[in-house]
Structure formats: C-alpha cells, structure tokens
N, C-alpha and C. Protein backbone atom coordinates (compact mmCIF):
# COMPACT_ATOMS: atom_id res chain seq x y z
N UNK A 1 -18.28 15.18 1.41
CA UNK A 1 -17.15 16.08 1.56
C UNK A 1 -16.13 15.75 0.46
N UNK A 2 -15.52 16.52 -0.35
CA UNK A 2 -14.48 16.49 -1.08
C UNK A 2 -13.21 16.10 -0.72
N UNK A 3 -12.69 15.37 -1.62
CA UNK A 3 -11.04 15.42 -1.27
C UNK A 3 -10.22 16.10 -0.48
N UNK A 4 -10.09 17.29 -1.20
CA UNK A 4 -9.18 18.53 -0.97
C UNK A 4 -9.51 18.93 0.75
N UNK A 5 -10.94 19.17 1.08
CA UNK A 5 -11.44 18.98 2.36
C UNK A 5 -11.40 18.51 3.18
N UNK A 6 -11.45 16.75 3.20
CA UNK A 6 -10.62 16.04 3.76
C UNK A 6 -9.19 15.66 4.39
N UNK A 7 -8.67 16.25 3.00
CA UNK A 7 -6.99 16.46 3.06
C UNK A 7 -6.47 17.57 3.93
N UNK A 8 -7.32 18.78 3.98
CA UNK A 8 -6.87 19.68 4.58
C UNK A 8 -7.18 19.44 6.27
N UNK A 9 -8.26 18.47 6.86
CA UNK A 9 -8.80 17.93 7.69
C UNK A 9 -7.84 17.38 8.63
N UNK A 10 -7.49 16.45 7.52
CA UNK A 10 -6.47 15.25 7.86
C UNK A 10 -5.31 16.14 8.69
N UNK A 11 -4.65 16.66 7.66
CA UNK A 11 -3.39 18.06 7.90
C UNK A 11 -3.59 18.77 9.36
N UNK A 12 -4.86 18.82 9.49
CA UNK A 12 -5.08 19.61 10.85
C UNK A 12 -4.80 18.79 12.27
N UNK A 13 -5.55 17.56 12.00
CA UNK A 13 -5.37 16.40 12.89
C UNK A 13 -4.13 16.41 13.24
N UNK A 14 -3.40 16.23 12.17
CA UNK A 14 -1.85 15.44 12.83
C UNK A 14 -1.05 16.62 13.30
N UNK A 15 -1.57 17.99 12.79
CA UNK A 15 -1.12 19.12 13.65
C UNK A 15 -1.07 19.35 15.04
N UNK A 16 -2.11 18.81 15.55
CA UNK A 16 -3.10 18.18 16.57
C UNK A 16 -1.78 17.25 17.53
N UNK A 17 -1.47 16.47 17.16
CA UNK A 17 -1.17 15.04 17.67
C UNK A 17 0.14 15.02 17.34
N UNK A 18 0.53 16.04 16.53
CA UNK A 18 2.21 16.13 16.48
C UNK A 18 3.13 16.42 17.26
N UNK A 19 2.46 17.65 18.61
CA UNK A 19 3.26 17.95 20.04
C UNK A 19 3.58 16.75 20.93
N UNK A 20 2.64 15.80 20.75
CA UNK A 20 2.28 14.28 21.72
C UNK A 20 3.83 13.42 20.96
N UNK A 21 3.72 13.77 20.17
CA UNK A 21 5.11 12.70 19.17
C UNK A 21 5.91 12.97 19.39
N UNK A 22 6.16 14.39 19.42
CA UNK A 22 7.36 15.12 19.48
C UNK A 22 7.87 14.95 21.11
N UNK A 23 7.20 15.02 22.00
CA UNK A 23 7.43 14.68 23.35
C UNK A 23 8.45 13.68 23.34
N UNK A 24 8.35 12.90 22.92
CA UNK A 24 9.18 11.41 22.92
C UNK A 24 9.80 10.94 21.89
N UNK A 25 10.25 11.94 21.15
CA UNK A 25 11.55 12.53 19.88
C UNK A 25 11.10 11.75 18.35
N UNK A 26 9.42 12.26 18.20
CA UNK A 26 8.94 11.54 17.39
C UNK A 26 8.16 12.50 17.28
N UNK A 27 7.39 12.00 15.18
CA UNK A 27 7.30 12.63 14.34
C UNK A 27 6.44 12.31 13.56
N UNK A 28 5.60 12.86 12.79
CA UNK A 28 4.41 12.14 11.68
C UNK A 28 4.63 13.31 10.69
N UNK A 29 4.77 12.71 9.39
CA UNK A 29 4.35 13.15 7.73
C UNK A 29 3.36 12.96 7.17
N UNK A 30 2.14 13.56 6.62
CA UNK A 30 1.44 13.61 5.85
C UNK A 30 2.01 13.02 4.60
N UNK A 31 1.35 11.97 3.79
CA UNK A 31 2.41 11.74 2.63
C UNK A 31 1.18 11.81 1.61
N UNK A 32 -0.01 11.15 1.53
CA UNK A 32 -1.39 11.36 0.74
C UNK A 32 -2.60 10.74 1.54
N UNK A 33 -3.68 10.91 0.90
CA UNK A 33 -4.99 10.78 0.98
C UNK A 33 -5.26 9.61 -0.27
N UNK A 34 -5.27 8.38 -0.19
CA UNK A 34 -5.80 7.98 -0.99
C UNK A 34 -7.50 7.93 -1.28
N UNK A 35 -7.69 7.30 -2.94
CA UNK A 35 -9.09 7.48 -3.03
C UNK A 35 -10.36 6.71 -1.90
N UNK A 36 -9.72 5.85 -1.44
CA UNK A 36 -10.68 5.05 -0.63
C UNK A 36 -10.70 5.93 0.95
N UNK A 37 -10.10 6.83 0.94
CA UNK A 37 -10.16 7.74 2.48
C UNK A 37 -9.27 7.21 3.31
N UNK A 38 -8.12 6.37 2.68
CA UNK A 38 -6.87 6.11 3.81
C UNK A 38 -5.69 6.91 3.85
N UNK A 39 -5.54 7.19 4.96
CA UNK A 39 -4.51 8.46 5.37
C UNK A 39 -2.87 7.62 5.33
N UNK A 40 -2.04 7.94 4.68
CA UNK A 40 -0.61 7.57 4.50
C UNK A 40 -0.13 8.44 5.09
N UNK A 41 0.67 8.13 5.96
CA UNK A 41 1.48 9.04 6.57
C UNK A 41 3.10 8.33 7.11
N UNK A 42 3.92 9.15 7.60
CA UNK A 42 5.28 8.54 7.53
C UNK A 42 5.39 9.31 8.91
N UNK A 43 5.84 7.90 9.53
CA UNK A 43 6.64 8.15 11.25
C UNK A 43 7.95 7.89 11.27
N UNK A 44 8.66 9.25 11.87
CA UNK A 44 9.83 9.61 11.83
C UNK A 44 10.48 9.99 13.48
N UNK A 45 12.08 9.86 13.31
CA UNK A 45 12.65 10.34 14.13
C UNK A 45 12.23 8.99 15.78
N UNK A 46 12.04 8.76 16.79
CA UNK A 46 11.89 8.08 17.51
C UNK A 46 10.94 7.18 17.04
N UNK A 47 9.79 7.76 16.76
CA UNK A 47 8.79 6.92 15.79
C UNK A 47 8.60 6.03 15.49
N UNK A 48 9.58 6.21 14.45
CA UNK A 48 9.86 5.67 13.24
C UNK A 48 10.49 4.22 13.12
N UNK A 49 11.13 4.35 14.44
CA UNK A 49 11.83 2.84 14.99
C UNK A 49 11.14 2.58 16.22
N UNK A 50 10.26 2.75 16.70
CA UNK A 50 9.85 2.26 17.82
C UNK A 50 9.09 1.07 17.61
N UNK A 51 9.23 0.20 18.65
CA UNK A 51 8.51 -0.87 18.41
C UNK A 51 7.42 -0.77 18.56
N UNK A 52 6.75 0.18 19.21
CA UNK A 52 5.03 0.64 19.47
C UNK A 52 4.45 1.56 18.71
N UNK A 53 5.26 1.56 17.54
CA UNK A 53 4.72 2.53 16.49
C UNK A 53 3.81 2.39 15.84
N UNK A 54 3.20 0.96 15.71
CA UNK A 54 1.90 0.14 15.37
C UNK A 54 0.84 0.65 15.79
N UNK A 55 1.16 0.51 17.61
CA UNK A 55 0.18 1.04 18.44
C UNK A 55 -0.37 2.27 18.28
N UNK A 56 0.98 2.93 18.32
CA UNK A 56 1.18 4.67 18.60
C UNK A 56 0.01 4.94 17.09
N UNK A 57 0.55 4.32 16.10
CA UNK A 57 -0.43 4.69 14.44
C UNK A 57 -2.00 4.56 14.63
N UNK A 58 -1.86 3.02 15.03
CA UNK A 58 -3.56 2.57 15.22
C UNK A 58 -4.30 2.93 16.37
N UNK A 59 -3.91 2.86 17.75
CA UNK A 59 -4.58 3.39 18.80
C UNK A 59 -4.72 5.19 19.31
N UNK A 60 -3.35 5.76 18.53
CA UNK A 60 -3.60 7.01 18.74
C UNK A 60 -4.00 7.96 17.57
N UNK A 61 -3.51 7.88 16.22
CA UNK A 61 -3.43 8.64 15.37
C UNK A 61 -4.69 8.20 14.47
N UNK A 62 -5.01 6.87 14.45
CA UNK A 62 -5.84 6.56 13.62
C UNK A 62 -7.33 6.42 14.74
N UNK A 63 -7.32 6.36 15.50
CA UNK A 63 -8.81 6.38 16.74
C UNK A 63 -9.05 8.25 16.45
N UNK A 64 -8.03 9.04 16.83
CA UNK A 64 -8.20 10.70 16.95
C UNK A 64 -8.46 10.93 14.78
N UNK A 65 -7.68 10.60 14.57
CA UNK A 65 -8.36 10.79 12.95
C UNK A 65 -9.80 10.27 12.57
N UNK A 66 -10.00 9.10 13.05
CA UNK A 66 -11.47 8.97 12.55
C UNK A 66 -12.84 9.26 13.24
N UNK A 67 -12.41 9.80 14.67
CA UNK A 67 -13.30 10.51 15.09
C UNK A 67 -13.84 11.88 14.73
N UNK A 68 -12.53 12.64 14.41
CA UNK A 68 -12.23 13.94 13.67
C UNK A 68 -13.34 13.94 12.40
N UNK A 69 -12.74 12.58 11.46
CA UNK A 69 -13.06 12.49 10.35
C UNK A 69 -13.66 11.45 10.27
N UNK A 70 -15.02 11.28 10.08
CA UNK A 70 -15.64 9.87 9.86
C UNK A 70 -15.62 9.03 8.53
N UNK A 71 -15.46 10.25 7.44
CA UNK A 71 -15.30 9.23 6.39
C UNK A 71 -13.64 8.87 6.08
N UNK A 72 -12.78 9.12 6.92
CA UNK A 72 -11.44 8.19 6.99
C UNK A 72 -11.36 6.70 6.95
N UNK A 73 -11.08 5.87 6.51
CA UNK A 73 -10.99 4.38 6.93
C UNK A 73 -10.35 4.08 7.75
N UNK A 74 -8.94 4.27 7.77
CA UNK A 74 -7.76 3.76 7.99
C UNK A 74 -6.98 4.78 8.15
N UNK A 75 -5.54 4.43 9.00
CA UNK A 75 -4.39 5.32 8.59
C UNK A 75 -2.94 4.57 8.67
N UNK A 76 -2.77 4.07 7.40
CA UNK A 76 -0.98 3.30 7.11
C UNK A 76 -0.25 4.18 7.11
N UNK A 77 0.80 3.16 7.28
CA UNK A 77 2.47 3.96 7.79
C UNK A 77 3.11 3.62 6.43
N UNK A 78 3.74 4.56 5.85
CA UNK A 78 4.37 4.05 4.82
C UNK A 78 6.13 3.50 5.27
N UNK A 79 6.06 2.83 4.34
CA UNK A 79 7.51 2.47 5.02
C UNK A 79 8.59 3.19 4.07
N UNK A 80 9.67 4.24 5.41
CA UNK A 80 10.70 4.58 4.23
C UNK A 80 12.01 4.27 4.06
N UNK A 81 12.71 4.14 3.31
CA UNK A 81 14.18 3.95 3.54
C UNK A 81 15.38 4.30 2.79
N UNK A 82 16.27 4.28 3.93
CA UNK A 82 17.36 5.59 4.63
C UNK A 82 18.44 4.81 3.59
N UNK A 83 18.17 5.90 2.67
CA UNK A 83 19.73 5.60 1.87
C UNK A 83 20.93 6.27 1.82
C-alpha cells in the first residue's frame, strides 16, 4: 500500500475515535505519517494534559489504528508548546 493510502487511512481512523475524545473535552491532530509507518499525531484540549494520555495514545488510538492498519507501527504524540 502506498503512502498517500495509508495517510488517508490513518485520517479516517482518528475520524473514528475523535467523538470518544471529544466526550471528555479532548482532541487528536493528524500531524504526519512518517517513512517507517509511524503515525504523529498531537493531543489537544483535555488530552493534551491528561495524565492518561499515554494510555488514552497507546491502548486506544494506537491498538484501533493498527488493527485498521497493519502496516502502522506505532503512534507518537508529538509534543507541543503553548507560546
């Protein structure tokens, strides 16, 4: 599967899993696809400071992404900051 394919994949997922975030005043960004198939993405708004945002990344977003998508690896949080 191609990049672009993937990417658009990915995009769908977190479309997916974005109502679940939003429930509890939280948020996910698509930020890239790197070449090795790891999904960057940025957690925002409750998220973004939660202390289970680890969890919330690896047990929910990244288990439902790589089932979705098998050739995904991973999915990091980028870290951003509020200037």
């Amino acid at each position: 599967m191609d990049k672009d394919t993937i990417q658009r994949k990915v995009i769908n997922v977190l479309e997916q899993v974005r109502p679940y975030l939003q429930q509890d005043g939280g948020d996910v960004n698509f930020v890239e696809l790197t070449d090795d198939n790891v999904v960057m993405v940025e957690l925002t708004g409750a998220c973004g400071s939660c202390p289970y945002s680890t969890m919330t990344l690896k047990n929910g977003i990244e288990n439902v992404m790589k089932k979705a998508i098998p050739e995904i690896t991973a999915v990091e949080q980028v870290e951003t900051l509020d200037l």
